[in-house]
PDB file of N, CA and C in Angstrom:
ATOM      1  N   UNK A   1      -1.997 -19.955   4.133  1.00  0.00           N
ATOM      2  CA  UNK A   1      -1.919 -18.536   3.896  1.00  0.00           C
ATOM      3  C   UNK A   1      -1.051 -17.899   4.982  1.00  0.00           C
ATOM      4  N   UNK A   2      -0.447 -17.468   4.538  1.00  0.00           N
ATOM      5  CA  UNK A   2       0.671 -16.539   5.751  1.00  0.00           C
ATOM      6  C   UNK A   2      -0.020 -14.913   5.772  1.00  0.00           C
ATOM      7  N   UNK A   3      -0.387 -14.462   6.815  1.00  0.00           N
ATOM      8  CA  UNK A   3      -0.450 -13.279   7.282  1.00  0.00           C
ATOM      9  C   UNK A   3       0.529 -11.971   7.574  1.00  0.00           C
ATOM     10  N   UNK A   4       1.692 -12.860   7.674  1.00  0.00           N
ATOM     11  CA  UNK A   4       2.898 -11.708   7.437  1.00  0.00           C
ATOM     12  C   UNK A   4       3.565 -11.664   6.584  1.00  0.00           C
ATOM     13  N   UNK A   5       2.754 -11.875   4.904  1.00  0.00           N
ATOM     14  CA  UNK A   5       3.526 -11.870   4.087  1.00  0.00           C
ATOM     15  C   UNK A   5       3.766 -10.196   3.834  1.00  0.00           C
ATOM     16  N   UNK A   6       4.747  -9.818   2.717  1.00  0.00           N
ATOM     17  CA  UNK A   6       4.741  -8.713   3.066  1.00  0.00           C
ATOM     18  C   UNK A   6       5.115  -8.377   1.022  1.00  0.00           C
ATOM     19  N   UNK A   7       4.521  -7.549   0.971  1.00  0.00           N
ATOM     20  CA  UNK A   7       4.912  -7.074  -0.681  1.00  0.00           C
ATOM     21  C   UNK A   7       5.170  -5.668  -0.914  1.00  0.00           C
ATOM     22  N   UNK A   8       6.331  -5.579  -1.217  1.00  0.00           N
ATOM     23  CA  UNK A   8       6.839  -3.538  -1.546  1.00  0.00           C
ATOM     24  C   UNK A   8       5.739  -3.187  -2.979  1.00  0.00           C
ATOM     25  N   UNK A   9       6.116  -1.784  -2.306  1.00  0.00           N
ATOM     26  CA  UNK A   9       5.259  -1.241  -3.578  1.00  0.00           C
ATOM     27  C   UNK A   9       5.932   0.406  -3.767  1.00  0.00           C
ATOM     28  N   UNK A  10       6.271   0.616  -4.934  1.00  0.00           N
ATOM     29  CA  UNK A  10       6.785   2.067  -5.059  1.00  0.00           C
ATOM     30  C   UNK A  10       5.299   3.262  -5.533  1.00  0.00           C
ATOM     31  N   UNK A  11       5.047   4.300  -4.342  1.00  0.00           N
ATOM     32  CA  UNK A  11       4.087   4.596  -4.602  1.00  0.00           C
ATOM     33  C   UNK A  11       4.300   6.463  -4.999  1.00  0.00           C
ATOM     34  N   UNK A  12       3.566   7.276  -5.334  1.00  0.00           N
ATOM     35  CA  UNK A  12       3.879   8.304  -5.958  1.00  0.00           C
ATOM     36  C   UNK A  12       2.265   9.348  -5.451  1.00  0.00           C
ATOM     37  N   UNK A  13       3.015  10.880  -5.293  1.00  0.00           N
ATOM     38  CA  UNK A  13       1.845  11.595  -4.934  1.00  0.00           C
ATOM     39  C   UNK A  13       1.724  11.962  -3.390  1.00  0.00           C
ATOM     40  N   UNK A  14       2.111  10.761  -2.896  1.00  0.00           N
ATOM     41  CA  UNK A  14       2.052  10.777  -0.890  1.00  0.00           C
ATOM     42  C   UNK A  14       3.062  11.909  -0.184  1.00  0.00           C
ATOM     43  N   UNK A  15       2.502  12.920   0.369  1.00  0.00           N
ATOM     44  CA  UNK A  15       3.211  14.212   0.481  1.00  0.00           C
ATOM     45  C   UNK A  15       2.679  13.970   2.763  1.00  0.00           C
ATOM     46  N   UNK A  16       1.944  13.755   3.111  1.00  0.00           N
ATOM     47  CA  UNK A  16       1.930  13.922   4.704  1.00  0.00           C
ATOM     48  C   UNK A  16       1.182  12.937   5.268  1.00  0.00           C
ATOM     49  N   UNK A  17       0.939  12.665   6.391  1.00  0.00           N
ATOM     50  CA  UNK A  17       0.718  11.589   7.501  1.00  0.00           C
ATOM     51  C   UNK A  17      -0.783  11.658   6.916  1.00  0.00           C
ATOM     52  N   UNK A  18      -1.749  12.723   6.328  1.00  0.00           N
ATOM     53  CA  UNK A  18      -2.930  12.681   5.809  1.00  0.00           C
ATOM     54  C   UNK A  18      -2.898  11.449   4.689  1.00  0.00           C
ATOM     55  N   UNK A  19      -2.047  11.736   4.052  1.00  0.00           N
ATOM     56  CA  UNK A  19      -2.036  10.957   2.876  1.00  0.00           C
ATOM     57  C   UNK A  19      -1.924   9.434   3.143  1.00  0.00           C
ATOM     58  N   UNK A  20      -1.276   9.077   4.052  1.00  0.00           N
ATOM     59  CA  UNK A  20      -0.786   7.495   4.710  1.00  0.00           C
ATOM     60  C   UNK A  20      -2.517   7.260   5.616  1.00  0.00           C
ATOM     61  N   UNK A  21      -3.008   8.141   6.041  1.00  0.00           N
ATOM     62  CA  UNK A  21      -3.973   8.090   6.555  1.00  0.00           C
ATOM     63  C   UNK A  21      -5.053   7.684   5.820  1.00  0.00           C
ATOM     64  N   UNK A  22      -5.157   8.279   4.617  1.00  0.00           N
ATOM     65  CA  UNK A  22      -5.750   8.186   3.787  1.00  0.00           C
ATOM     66  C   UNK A  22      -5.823   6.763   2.947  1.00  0.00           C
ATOM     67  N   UNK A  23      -4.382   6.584   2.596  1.00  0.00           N
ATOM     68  CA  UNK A  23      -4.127   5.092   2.123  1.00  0.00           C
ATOM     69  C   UNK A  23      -4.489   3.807   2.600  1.00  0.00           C
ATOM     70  N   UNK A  24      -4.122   4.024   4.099  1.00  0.00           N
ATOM     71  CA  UNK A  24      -4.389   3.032   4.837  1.00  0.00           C
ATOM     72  C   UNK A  24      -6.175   2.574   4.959  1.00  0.00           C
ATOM     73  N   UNK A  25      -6.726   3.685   4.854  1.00  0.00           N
ATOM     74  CA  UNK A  25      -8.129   3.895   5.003  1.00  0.00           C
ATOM     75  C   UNK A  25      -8.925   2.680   3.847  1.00  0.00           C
ATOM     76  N   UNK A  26      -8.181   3.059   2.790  1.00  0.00           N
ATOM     77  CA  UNK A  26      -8.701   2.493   1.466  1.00  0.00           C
ATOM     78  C   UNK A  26      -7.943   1.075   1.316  1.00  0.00           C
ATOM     79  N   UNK A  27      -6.652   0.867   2.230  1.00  0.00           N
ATOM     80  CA  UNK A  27      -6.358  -0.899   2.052  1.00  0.00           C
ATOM     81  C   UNK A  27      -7.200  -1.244   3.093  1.00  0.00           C
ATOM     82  N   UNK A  28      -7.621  -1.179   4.549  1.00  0.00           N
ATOM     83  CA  UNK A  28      -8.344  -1.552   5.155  1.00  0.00           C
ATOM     84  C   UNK A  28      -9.620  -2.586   4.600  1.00  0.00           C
ATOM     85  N   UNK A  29     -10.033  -2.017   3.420  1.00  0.00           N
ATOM     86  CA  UNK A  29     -11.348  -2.102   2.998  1.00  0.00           C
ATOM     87  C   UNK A  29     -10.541  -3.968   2.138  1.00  0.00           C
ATOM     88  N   UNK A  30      -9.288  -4.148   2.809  1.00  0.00           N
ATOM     89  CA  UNK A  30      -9.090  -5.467   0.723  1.00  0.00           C
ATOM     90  C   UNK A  30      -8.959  -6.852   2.237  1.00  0.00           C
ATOM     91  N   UNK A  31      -9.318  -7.743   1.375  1.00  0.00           N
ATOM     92  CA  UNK A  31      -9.302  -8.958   2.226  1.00  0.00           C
ATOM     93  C   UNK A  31      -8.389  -9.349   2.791  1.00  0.00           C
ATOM     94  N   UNK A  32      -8.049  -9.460   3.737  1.00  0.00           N
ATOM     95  CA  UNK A  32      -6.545 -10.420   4.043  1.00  0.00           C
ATOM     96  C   UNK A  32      -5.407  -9.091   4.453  1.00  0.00           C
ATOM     97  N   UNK A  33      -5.795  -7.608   4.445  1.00  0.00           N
ATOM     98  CA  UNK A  33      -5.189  -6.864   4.745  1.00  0.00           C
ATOM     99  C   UNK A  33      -4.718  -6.779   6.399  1.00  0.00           C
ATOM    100  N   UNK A  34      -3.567  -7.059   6.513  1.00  0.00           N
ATOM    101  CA  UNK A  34      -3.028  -6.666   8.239  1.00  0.00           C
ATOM    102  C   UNK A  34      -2.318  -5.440   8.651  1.00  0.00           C
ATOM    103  N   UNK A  35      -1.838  -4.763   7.585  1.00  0.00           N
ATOM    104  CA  UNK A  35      -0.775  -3.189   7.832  1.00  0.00           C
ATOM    105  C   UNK A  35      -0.151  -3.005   6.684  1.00  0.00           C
ATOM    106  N   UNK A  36       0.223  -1.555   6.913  1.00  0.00           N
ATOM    107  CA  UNK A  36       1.348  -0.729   5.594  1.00  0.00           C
ATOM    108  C   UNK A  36       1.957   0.049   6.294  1.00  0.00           C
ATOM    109  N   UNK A  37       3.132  -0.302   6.547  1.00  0.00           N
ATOM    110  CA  UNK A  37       4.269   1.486   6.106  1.00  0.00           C
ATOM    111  C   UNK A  37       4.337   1.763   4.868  1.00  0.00           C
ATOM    112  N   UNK A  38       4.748   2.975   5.621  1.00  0.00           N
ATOM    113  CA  UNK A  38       4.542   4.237   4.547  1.00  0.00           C
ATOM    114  C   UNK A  38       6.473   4.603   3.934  1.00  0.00           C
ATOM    115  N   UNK A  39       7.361   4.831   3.223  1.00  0.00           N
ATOM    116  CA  UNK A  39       8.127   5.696   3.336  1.00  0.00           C
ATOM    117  C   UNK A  39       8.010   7.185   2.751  1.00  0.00           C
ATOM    118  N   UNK A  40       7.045   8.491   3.056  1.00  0.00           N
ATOM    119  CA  UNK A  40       7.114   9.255   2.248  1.00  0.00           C
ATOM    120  C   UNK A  40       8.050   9.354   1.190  1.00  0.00           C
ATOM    121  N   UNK A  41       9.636   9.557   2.099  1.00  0.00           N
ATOM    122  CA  UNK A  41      10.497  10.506   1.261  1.00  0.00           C
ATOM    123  C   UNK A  41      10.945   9.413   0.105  1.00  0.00           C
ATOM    124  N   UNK A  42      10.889   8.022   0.510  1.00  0.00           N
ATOM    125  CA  UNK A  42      11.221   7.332  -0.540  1.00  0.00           C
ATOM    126  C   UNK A  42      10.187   7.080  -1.606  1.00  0.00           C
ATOM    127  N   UNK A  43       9.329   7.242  -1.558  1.00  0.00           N
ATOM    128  CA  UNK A  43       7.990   7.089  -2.010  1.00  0.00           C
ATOM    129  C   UNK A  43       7.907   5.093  -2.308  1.00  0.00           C
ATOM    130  N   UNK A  44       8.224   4.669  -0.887  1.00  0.00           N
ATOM    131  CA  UNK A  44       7.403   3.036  -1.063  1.00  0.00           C
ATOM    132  C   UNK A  44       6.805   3.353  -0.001  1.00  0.00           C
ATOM    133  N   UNK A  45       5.853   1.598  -0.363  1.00  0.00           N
ATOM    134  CA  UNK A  45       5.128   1.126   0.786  1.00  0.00           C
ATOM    135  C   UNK A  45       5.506  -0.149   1.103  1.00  0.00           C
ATOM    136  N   UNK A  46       5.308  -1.391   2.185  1.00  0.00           N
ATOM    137  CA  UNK A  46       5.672  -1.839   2.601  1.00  0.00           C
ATOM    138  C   UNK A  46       3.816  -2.771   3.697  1.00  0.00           C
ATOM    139  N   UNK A  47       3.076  -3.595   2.500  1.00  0.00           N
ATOM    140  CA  UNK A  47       2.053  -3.894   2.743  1.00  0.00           C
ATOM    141  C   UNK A  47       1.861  -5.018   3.454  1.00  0.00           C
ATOM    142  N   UNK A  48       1.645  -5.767   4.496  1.00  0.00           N
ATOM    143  CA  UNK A  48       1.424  -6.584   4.777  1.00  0.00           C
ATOM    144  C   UNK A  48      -0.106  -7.506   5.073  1.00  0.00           C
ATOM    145  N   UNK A  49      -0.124  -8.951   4.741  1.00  0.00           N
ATOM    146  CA  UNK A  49      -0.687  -9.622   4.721  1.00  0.00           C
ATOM    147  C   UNK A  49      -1.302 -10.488   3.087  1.00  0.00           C
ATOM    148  N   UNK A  50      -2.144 -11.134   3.633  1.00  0.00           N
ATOM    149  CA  UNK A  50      -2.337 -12.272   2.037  1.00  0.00           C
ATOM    150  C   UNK A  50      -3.321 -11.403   1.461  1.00  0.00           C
ATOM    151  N   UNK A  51      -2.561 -10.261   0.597  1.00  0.00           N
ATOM    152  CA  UNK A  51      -3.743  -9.405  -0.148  1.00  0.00           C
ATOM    153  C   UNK A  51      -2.938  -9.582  -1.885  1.00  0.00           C
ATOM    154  N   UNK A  52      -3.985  -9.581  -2.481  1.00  0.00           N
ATOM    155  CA  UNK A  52      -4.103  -9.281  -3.803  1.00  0.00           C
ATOM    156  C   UNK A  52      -2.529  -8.507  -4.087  1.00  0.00           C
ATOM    157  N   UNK A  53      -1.794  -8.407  -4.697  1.00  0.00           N
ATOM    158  CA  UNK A  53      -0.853  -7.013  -4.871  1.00  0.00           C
ATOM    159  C   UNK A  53      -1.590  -6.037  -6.158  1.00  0.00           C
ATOM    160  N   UNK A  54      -2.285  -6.883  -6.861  1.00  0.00           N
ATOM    161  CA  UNK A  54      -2.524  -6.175  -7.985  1.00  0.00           C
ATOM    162  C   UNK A  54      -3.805  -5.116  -7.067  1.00  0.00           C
ATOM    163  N   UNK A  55      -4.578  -5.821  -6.284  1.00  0.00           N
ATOM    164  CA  UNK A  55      -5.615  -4.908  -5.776  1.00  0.00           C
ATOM    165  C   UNK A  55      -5.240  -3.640  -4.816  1.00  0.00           C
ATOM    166  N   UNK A  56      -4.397  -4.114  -3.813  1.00  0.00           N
ATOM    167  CA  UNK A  56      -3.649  -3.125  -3.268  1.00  0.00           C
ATOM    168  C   UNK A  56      -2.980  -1.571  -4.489  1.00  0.00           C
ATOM    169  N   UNK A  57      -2.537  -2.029  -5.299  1.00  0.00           N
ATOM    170  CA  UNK A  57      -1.979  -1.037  -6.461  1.00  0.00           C
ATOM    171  C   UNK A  57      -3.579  -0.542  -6.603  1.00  0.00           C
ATOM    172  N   UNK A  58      -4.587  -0.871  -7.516  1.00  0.00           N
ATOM    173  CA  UNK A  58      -5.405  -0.177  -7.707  1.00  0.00           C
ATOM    174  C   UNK A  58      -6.367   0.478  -6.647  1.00  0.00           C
ATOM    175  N   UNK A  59      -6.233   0.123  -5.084  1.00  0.00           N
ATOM    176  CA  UNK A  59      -6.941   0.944  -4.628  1.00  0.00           C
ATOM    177  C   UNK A  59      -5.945   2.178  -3.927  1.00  0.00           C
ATOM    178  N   UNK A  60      -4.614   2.227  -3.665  1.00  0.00           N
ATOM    179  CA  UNK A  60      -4.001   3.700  -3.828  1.00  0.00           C
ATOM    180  C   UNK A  60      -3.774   4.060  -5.411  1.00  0.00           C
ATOM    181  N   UNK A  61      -4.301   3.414  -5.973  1.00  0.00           N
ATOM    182  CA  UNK A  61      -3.970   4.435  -7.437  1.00  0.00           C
ATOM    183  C   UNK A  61      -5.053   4.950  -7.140  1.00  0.00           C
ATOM    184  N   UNK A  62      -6.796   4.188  -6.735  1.00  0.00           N
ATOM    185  CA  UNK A  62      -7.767   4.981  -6.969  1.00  0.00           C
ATOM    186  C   UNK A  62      -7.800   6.279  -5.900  1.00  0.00           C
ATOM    187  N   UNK A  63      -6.975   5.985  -4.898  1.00  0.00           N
ATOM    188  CA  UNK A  63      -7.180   7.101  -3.870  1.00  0.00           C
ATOM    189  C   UNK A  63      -6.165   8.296  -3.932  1.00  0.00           C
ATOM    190  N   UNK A  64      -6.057   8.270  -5.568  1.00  0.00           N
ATOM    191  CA  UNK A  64      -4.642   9.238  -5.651  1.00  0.00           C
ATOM    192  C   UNK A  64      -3.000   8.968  -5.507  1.00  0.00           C
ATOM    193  N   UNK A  65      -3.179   7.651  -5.263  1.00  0.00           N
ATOM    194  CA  UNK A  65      -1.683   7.662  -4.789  1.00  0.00           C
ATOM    195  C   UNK A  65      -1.105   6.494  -6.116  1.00  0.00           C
ATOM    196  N   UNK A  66      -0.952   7.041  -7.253  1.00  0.00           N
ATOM    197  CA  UNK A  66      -0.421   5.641  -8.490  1.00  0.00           C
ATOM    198  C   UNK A  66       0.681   4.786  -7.451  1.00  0.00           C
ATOM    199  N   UNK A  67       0.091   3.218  -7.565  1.00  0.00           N
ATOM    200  CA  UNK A  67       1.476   2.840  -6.813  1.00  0.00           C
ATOM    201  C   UNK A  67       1.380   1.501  -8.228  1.00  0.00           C
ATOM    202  N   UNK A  68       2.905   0.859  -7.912  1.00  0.00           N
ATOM    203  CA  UNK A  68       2.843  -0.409  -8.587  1.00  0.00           C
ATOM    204  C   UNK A  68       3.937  -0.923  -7.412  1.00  0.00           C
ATOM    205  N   UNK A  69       3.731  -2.591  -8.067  1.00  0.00           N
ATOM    206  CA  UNK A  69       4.759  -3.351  -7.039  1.00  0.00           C
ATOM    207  C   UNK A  69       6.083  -3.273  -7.508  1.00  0.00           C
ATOM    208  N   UNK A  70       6.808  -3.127  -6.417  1.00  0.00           N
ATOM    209  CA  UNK A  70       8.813  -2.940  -6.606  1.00  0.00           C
ATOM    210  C   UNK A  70       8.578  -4.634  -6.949  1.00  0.00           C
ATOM    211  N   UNK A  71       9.340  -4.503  -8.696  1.00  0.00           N
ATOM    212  CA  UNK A  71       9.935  -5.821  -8.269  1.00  0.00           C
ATOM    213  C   UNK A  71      11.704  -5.974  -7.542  1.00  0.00           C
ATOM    214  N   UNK A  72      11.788  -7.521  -7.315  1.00  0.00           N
ATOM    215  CA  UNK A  72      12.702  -8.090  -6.286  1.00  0.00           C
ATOM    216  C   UNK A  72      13.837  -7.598  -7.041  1.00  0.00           C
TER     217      UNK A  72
END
């Protein structure tokens, strides 16, 4: 398992540092989670570690933020 894997995600809704605050709050909680940037203005994210991608998407969709994964 690699820990710095890393998977984009184009996410929608994320307007201030609350909101990344917020996000981060709710990946914290997924297994294998190590970090996320944020790009507001672009609206991605930038998730790292051996997490689910599909789970990551549904827990900022559930926290308001619809995301899905950028594909390559």
């Amino acid at each position: 398992m690699n820990a710095q894997a890393e998977t984009q995600f184009h996410v929608t809704g994320m307007k201030c540092d609350g909101c990344i605050a917020k996000a981060k709050e709710a990946l914290s909680a997924l297994p294998g989670y190590v970090g996320a940037e944020f790009d507001l203005k672009a609206g991605t994210a930038v998730v790292r570690g051996d997490v689910d991608p599909q789970a990551v998407a549904q827990a900022l969709t559930e926290v308001g933020y619809p995301a899905v994964v950028k594909s390559r």
